[in-house]
Protein backbone atom coordinates (compact mmCIF):
# COMPACT_ATOMS: atom_id res chain seq x y z
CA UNK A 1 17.89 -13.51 27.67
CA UNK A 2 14.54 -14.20 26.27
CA UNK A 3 13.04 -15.99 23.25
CA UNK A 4 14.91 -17.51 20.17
CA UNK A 5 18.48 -16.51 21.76
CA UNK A 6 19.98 -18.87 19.31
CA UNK A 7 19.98 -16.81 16.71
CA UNK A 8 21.10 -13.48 18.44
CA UNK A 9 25.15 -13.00 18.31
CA UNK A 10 27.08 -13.65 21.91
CA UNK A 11 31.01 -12.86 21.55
CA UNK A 12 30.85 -11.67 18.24
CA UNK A 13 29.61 -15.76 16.78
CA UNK A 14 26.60 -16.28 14.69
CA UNK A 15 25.02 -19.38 13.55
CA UNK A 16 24.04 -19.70 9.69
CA UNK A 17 20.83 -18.00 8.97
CA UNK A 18 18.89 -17.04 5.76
CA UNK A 19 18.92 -13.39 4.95
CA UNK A 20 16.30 -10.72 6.10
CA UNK A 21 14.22 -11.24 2.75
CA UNK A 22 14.04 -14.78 3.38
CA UNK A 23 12.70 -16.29 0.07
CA UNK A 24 10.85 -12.70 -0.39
CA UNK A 25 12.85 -11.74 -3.81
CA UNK A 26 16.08 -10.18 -2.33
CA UNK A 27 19.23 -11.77 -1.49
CA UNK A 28 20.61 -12.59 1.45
CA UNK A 29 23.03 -9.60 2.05
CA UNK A 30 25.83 -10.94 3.35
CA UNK A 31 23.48 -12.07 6.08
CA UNK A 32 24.13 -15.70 6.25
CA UNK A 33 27.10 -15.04 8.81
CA UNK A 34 28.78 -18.23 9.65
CA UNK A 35 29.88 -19.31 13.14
CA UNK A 36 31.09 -22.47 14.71
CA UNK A 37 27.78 -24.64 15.64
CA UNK A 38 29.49 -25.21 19.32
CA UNK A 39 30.89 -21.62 19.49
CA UNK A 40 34.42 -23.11 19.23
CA UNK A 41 35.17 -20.12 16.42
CA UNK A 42 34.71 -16.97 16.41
CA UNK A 43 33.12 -15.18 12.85
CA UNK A 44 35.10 -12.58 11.68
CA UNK A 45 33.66 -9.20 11.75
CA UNK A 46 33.29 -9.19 7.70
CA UNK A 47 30.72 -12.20 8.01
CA UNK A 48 28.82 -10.89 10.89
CA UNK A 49 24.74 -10.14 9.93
CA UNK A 50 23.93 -6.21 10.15
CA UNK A 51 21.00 -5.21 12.44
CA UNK A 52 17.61 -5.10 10.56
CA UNK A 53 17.35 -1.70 9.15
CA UNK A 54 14.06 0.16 8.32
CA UNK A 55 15.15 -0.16 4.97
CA UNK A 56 14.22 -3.84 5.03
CA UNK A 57 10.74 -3.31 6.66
CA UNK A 58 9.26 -1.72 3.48
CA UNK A 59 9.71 -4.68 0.98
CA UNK A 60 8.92 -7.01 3.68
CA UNK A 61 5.86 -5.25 4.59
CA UNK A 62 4.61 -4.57 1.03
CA UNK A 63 4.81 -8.17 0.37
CA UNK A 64 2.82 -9.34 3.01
CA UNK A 65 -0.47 -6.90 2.42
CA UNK A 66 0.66 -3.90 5.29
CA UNK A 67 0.50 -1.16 2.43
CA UNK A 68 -0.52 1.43 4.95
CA UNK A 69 2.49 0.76 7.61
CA UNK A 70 5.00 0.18 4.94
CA UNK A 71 4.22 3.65 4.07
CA UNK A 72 5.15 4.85 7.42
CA UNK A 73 8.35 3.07 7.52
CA UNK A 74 10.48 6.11 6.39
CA UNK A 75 9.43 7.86 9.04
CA UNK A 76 11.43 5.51 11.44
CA UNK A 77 14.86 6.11 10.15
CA UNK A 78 15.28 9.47 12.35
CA UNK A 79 13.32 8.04 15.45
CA UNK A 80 15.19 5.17 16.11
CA UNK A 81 18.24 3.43 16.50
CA UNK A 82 18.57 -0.35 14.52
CA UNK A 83 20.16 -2.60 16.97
CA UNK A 84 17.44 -5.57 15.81
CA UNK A 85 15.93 -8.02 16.26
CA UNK A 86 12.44 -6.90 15.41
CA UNK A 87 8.94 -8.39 16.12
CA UNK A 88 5.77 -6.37 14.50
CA UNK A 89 2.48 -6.72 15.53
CA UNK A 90 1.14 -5.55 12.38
CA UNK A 91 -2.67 -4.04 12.06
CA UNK A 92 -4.61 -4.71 8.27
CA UNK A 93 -4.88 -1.67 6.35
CA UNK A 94 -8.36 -2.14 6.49
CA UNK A 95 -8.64 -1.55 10.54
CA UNK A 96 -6.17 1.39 9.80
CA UNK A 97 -8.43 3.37 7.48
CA UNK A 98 -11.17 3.07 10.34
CA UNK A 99 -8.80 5.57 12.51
CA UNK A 100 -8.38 8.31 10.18
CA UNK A 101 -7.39 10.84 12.60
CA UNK A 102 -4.48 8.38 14.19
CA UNK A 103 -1.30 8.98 13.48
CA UNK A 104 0.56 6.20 11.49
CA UNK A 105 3.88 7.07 11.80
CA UNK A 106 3.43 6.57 15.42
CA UNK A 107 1.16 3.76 15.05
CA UNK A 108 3.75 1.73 13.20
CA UNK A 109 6.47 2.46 16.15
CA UNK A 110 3.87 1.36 18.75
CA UNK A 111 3.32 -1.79 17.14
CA UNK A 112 7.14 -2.25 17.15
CA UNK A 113 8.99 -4.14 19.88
CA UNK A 114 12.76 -4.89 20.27
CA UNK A 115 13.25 -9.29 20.46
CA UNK A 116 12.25 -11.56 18.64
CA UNK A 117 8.97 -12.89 19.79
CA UNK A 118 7.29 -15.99 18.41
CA UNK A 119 3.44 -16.56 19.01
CA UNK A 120 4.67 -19.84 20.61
CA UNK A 121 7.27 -17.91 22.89
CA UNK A 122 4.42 -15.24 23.36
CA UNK A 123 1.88 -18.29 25.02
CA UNK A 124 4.33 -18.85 27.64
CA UNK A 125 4.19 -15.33 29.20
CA UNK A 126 2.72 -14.72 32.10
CA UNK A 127 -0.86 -12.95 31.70
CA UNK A 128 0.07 -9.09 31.43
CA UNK A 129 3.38 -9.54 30.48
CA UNK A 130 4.22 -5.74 29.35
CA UNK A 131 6.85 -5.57 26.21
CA UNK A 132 8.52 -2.21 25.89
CA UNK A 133 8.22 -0.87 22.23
CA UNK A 134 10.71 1.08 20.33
CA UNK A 135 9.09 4.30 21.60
CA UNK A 136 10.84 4.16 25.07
CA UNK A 137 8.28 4.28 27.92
CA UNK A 138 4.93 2.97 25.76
CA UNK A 139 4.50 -0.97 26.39
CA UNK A 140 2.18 -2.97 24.63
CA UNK A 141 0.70 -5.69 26.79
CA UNK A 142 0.30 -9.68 25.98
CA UNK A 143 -2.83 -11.64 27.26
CA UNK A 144 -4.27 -14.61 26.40
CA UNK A 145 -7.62 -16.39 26.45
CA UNK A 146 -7.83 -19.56 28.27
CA UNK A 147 -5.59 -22.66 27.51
CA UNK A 148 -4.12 -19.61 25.56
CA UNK A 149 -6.41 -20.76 22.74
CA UNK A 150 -5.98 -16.69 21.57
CA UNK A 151 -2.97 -14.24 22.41
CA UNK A 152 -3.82 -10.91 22.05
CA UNK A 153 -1.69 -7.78 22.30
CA UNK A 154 -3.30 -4.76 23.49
CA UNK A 155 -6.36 -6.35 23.68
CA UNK A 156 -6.00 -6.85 20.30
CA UNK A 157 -5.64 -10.57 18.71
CA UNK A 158 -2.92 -12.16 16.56
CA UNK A 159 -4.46 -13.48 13.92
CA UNK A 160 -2.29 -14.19 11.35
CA UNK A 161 0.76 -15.51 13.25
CA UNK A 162 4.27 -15.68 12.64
CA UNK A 163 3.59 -14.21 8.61
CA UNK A 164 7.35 -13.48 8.49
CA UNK A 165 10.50 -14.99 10.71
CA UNK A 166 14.24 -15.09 9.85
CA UNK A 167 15.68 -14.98 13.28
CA UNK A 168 15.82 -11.69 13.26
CA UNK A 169 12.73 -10.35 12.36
CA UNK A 170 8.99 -11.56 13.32
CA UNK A 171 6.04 -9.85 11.22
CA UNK A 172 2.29 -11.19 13.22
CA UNK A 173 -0.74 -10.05 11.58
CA UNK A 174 -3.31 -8.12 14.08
CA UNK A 175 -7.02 -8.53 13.63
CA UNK A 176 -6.84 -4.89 14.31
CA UNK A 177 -4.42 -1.83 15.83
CA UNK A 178 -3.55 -0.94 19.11
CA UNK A 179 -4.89 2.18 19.96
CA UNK A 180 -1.89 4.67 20.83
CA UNK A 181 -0.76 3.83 24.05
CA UNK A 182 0.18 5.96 27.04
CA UNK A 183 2.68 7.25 29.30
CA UNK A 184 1.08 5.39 31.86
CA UNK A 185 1.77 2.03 29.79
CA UNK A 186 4.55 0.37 31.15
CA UNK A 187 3.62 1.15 34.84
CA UNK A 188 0.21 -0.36 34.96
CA UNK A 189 0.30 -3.10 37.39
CA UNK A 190 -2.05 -5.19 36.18
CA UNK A 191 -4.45 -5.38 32.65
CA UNK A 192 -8.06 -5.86 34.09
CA UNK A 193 -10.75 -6.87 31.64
CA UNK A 194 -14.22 -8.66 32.36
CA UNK A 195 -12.80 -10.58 28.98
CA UNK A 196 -9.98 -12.18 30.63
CA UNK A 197 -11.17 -13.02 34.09
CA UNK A 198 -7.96 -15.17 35.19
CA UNK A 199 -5.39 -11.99 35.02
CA UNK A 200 -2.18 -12.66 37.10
CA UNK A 201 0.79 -10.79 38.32
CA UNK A 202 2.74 -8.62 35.46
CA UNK A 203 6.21 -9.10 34.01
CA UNK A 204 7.77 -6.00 32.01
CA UNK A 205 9.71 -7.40 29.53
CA UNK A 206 12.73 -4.83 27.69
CA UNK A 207 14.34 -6.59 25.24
CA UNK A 208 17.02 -3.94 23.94
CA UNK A 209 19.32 -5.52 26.55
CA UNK A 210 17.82 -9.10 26.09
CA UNK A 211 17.43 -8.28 30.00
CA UNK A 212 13.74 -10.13 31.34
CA UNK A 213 12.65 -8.00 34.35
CA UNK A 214 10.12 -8.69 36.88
CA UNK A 215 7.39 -5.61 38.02
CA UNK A 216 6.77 -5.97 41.53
C-alpha cells in the first residue's frame, strides 16, 4: 500500500474524517464514517464514506480557480469508474487557453491519478517513478530537482501544492499541463532530460489496487 493508507478503509473500518468539501461550503455527506481508532470495531456499512464521485470535483475545482477543468468534469462520469481516492495535478486555466487545439476532456483525465498522493509522499519517490492515471495505460511521470527542492510531474512543476486534501482527495496546482501523454507512457524505462541529470531506475506505481510495483 502506498501513501496516506490511514485514511483508506481495510475490513470495511474507517477512521473519522471531514467530508469531501472540507470547509469548502458543503456538508460532510455522511462522510465522517466512524471506526474504532485501533480497528477493534468494525463501522457498519450505513457509516462507511462513499468513493469521491465526479460530482464532487466540480465545486471543489470551481473554488479553487480550475474554471476550465471543472468544465470538463462531466465528461468523466461515462469514462470512469469512482473507486477514489483521487490526487489532481491540476494545470491554471491560463496555461490551458495556450493549447487551444488540446482536448480538455482528456486533459483533465490525464492529470488524474488513482491514490492519494501528497507533495511530501511525492519527494520520496524514486526519480521516474511512473503513476498510472485513470486513463488505463497513460502514466504521468514524477521527477524532482535536486535535494527535491522542485517535484515536477511530466516535466511539469507543482507549484501550488497540496491546494485541497481530505484523505481522500488531493487537488496540486501545476505551473502548467501535461501535454497528452502516450501509449508508450507507462513503458518508458527511464525519463532522460539534460534538466535532471541524476535520473535513476523507474518504479510504476498503480494505485487502483494500492499495489506498489517495481519496472525492471
Amino acid at each position: 500500500m502506498c501513501c496516506r493508507q490511514e485514511v483508506i478503509g481495510v475490513r470495511g473500518r474507517w477512521w473519522r474524517r471531514q467530508g469531501i468539501f472540507n470547509g469548502y461550503g458543503g456538508s460532510d455527506g455522511g462522510w465522517d464514517g466512524e471506526g474504532d481508532e485501533d480497528g477493534d470495531e468494525e463501522a457498519s456499512s450505513s457509516t462507511l464514506p462513499p468513493p469521491p464521485r465526479s460530482d464532487f470535483f466540480t465545486p471543489i475545482l470551481t473554488h479553487l480557480g480550475f474554471q476550465q477543468l471543472a468544465t470538463a468534469v462531466p465528461s468523466l462520469s461515462v469514462t470512469s469508474t469512482w473507486t477514489g481516492p483521487f490526487t489532481i495535478f491540476a494545470p491554471s486555466d491560463a496555461s490551458i487557453h495556450t493549447c487551444p487545439s488540446c482536448s480538455l476532456p482528456r486533459l483533465l483525465q490525464e492529470h488524474i491519478v488513482p491514490g492519494v498522493f501528497s507533495l511530501n509522499y511525492l519527494r520520496t519517490l524514486a526519480f521516474g517513478t511512473k503513476i498510472e492515471t485513470i486513463v488505463p495505460g497513460r502514466c504521468v511521470t514524477v521527477t524532482s530537482a535536486l535535494n527535491n527542492s522542485k517535484i515536477f510531474v511530466g516535466g511539469v512543476e507543482i507549484t501550488r501544492p497540496d491546494l485541497f486534501d481530505n484523505g481522500l482527495l488531493i487537488v496540486h496546482g501545476l505551473d502548467g499541463f501535461v501535454s497528452h501523454l502516450s501509449p508508450l507512457s507507462c513503458n518508458i524505462e527511464r525519463m532522460t532530460s539534460l534538466s535532471f541529470p541524476q535520473a535513476q531506475s523507474t518504479d510504476r506505481i498503480r494505485s487502483p489496487s494500492g499495489v506498489v510495483r517495481h519496472a525492471p
